[in-house]
N, C-alpha and C. Protein backbone atom coordinates (compact mmCIF):
# COMPACT_ATOMS: atom_id res chain seq x y z
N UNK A 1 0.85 -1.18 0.00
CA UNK A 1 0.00 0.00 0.00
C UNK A 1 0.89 1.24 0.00
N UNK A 2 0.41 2.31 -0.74
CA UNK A 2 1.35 3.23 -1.04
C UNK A 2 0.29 4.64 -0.36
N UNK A 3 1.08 5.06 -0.26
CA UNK A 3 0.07 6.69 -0.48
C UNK A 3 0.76 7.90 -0.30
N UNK A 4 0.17 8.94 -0.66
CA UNK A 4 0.63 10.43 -1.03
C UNK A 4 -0.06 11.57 -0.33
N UNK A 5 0.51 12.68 0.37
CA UNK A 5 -0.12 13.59 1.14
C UNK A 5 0.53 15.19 0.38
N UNK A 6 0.10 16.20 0.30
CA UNK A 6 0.63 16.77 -0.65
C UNK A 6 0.22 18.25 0.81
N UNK A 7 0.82 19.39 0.99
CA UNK A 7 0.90 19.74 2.35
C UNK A 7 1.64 21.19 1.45
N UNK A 8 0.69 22.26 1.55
CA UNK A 8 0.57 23.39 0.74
C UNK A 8 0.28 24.37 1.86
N UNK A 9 0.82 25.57 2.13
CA UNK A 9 0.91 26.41 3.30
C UNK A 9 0.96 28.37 2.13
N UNK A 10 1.19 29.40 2.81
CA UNK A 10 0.68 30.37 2.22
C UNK A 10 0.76 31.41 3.19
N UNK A 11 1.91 32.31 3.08
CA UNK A 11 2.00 32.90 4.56
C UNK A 11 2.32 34.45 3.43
N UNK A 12 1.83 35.62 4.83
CA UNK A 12 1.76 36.98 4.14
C UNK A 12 2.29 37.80 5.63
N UNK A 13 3.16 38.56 5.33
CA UNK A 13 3.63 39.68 6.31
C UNK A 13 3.06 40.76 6.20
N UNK A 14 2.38 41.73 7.38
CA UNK A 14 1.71 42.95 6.71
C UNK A 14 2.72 43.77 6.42
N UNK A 15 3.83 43.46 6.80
CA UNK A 15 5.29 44.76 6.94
C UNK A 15 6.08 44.55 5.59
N UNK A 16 5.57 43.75 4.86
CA UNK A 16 6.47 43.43 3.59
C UNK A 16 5.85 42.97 2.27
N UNK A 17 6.08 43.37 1.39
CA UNK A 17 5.72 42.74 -0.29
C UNK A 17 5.97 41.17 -0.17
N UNK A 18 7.44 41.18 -0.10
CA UNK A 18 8.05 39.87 -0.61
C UNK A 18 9.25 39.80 1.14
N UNK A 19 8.89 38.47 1.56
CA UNK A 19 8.98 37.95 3.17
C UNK A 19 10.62 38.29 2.89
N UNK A 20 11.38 38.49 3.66
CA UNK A 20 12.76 38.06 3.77
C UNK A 20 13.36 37.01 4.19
N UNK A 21 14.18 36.78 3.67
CA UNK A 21 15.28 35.24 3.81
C UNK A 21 14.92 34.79 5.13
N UNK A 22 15.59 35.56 6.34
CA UNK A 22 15.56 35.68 8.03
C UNK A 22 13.73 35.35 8.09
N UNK A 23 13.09 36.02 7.71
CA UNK A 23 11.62 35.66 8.18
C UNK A 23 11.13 34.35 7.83
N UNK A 24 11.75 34.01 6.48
CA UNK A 24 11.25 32.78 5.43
C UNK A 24 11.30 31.22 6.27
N UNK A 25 12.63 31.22 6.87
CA UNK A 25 12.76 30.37 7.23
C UNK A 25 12.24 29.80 8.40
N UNK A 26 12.16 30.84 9.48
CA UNK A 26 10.97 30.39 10.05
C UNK A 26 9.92 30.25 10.30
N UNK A 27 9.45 30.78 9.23
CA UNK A 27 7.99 30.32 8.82
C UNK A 27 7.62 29.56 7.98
N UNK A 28 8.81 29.01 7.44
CA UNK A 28 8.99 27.39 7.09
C UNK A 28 8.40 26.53 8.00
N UNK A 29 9.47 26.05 9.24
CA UNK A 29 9.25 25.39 10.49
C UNK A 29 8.25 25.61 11.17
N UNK A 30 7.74 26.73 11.48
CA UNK A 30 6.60 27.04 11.92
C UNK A 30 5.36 26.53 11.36
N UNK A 31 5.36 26.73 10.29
CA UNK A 31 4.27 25.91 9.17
C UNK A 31 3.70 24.66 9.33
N UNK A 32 5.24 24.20 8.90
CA UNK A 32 5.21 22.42 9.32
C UNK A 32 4.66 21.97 10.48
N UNK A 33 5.50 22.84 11.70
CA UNK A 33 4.95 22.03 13.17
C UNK A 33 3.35 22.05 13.00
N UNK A 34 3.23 22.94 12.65
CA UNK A 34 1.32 23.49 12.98
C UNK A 34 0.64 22.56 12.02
N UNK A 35 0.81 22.65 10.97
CA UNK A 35 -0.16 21.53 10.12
C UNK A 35 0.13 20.21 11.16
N UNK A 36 1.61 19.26 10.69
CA UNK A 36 1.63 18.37 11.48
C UNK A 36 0.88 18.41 12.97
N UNK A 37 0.88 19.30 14.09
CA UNK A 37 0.15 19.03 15.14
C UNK A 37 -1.36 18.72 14.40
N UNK A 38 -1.93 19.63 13.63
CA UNK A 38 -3.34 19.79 13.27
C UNK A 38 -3.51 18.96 12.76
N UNK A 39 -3.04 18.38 11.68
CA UNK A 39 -3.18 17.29 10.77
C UNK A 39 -3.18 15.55 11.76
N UNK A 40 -2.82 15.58 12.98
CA UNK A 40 -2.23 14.55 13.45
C UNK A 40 -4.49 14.60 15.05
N UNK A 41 -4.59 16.13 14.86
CA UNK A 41 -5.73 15.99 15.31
C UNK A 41 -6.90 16.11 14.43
N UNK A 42 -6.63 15.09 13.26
CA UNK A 42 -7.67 15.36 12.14
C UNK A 42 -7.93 16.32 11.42
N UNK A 43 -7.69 17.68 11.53
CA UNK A 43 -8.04 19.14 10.36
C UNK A 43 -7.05 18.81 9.09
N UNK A 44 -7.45 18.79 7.99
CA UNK A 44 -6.67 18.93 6.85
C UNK A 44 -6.45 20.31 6.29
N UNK A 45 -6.86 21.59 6.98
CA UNK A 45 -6.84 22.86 6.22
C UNK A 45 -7.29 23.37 7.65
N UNK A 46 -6.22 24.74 7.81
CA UNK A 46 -6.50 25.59 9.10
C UNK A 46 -5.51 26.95 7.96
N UNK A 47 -5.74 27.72 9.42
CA UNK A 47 -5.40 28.89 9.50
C UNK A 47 -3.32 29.28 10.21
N UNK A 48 -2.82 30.05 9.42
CA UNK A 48 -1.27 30.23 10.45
C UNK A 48 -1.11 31.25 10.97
N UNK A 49 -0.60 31.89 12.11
CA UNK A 49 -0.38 32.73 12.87
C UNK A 49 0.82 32.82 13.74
N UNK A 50 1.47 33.59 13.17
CA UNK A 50 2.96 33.87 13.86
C UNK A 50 3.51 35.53 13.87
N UNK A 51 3.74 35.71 15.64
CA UNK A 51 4.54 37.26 15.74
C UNK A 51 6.02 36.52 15.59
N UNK A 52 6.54 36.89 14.99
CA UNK A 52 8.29 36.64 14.87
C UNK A 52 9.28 37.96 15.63
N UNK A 53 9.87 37.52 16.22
CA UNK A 53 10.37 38.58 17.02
C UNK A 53 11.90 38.65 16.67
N UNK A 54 12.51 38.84 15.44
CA UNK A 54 13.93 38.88 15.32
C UNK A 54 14.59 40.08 14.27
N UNK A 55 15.36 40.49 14.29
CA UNK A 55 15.90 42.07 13.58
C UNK A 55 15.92 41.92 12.20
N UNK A 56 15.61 42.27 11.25
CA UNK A 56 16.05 42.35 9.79
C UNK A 56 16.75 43.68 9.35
N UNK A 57 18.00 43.01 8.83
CA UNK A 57 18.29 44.34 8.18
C UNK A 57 17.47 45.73 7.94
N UNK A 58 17.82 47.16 8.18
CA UNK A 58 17.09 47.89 7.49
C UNK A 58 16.06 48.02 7.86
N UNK A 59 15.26 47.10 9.11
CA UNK A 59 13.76 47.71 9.49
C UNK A 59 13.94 47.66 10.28
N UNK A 60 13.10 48.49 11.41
CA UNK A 60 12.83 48.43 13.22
C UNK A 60 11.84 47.67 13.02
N UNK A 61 12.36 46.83 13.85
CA UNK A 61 11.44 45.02 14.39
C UNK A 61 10.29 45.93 15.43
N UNK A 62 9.20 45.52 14.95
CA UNK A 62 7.89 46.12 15.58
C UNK A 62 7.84 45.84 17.66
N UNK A 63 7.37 46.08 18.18
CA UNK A 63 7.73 45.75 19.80
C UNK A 63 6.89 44.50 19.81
N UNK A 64 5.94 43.91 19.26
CA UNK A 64 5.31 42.74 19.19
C UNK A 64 5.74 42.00 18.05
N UNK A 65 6.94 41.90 17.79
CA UNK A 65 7.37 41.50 16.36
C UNK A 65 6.51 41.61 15.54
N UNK A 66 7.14 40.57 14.09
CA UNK A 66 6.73 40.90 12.86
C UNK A 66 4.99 39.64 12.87
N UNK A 67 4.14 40.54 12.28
CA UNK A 67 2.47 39.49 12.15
C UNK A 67 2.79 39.36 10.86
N UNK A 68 2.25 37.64 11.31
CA UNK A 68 2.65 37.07 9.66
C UNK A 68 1.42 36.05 9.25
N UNK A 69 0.65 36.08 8.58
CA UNK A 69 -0.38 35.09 8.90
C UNK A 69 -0.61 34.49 7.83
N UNK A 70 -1.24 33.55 7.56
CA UNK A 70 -1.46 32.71 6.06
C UNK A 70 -2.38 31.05 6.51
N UNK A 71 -2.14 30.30 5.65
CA UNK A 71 -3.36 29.65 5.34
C UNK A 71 -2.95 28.32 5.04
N UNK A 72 -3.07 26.84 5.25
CA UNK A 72 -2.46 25.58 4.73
C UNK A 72 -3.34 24.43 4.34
N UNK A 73 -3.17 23.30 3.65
CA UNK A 73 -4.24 22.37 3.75
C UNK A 73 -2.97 21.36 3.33
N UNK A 74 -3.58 19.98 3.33
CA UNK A 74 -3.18 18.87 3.02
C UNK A 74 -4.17 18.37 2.35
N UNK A 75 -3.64 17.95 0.93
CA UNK A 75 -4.69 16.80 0.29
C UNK A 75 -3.83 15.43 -0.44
């Protein structure tokens, strides 16, 4: 028996066009954990939500870090 899970995520910063490297990556990991927890309590499609709290070049890091929010499913 074989099978395939296909695990599609979708994240948006209000502070930015296009995310930066430093932000990207953890909202990589972040992604993953959250589906995997969700996915492991049955939801195949939720919602993401992350303040990131770390410096990027060139901007003042907000006092509640950076809101980053977006959207995932598994099919």
């Amino acid at each position: 028996m074989t099978g395939k899970l296909t695990m599609k995520y979708w994240w948006q910063c209000e502070d930015f066009k296009r995310i930066p490297k430093e932000l990207e990556v953890i909202l990589h990991k972040a992604a993953q954990d959250r589906i995997m927890e969700k996915f492991r309590e049955g939801y195949v499609s939720g919602e993401l939500f992350e303040y990131i709290n770390i410096d990027i070049k060139g901007r003042k890091t907000p006092v509640e870090g950076w809101a980053c929010s977006g959207w995932w499913d598994i099919k």
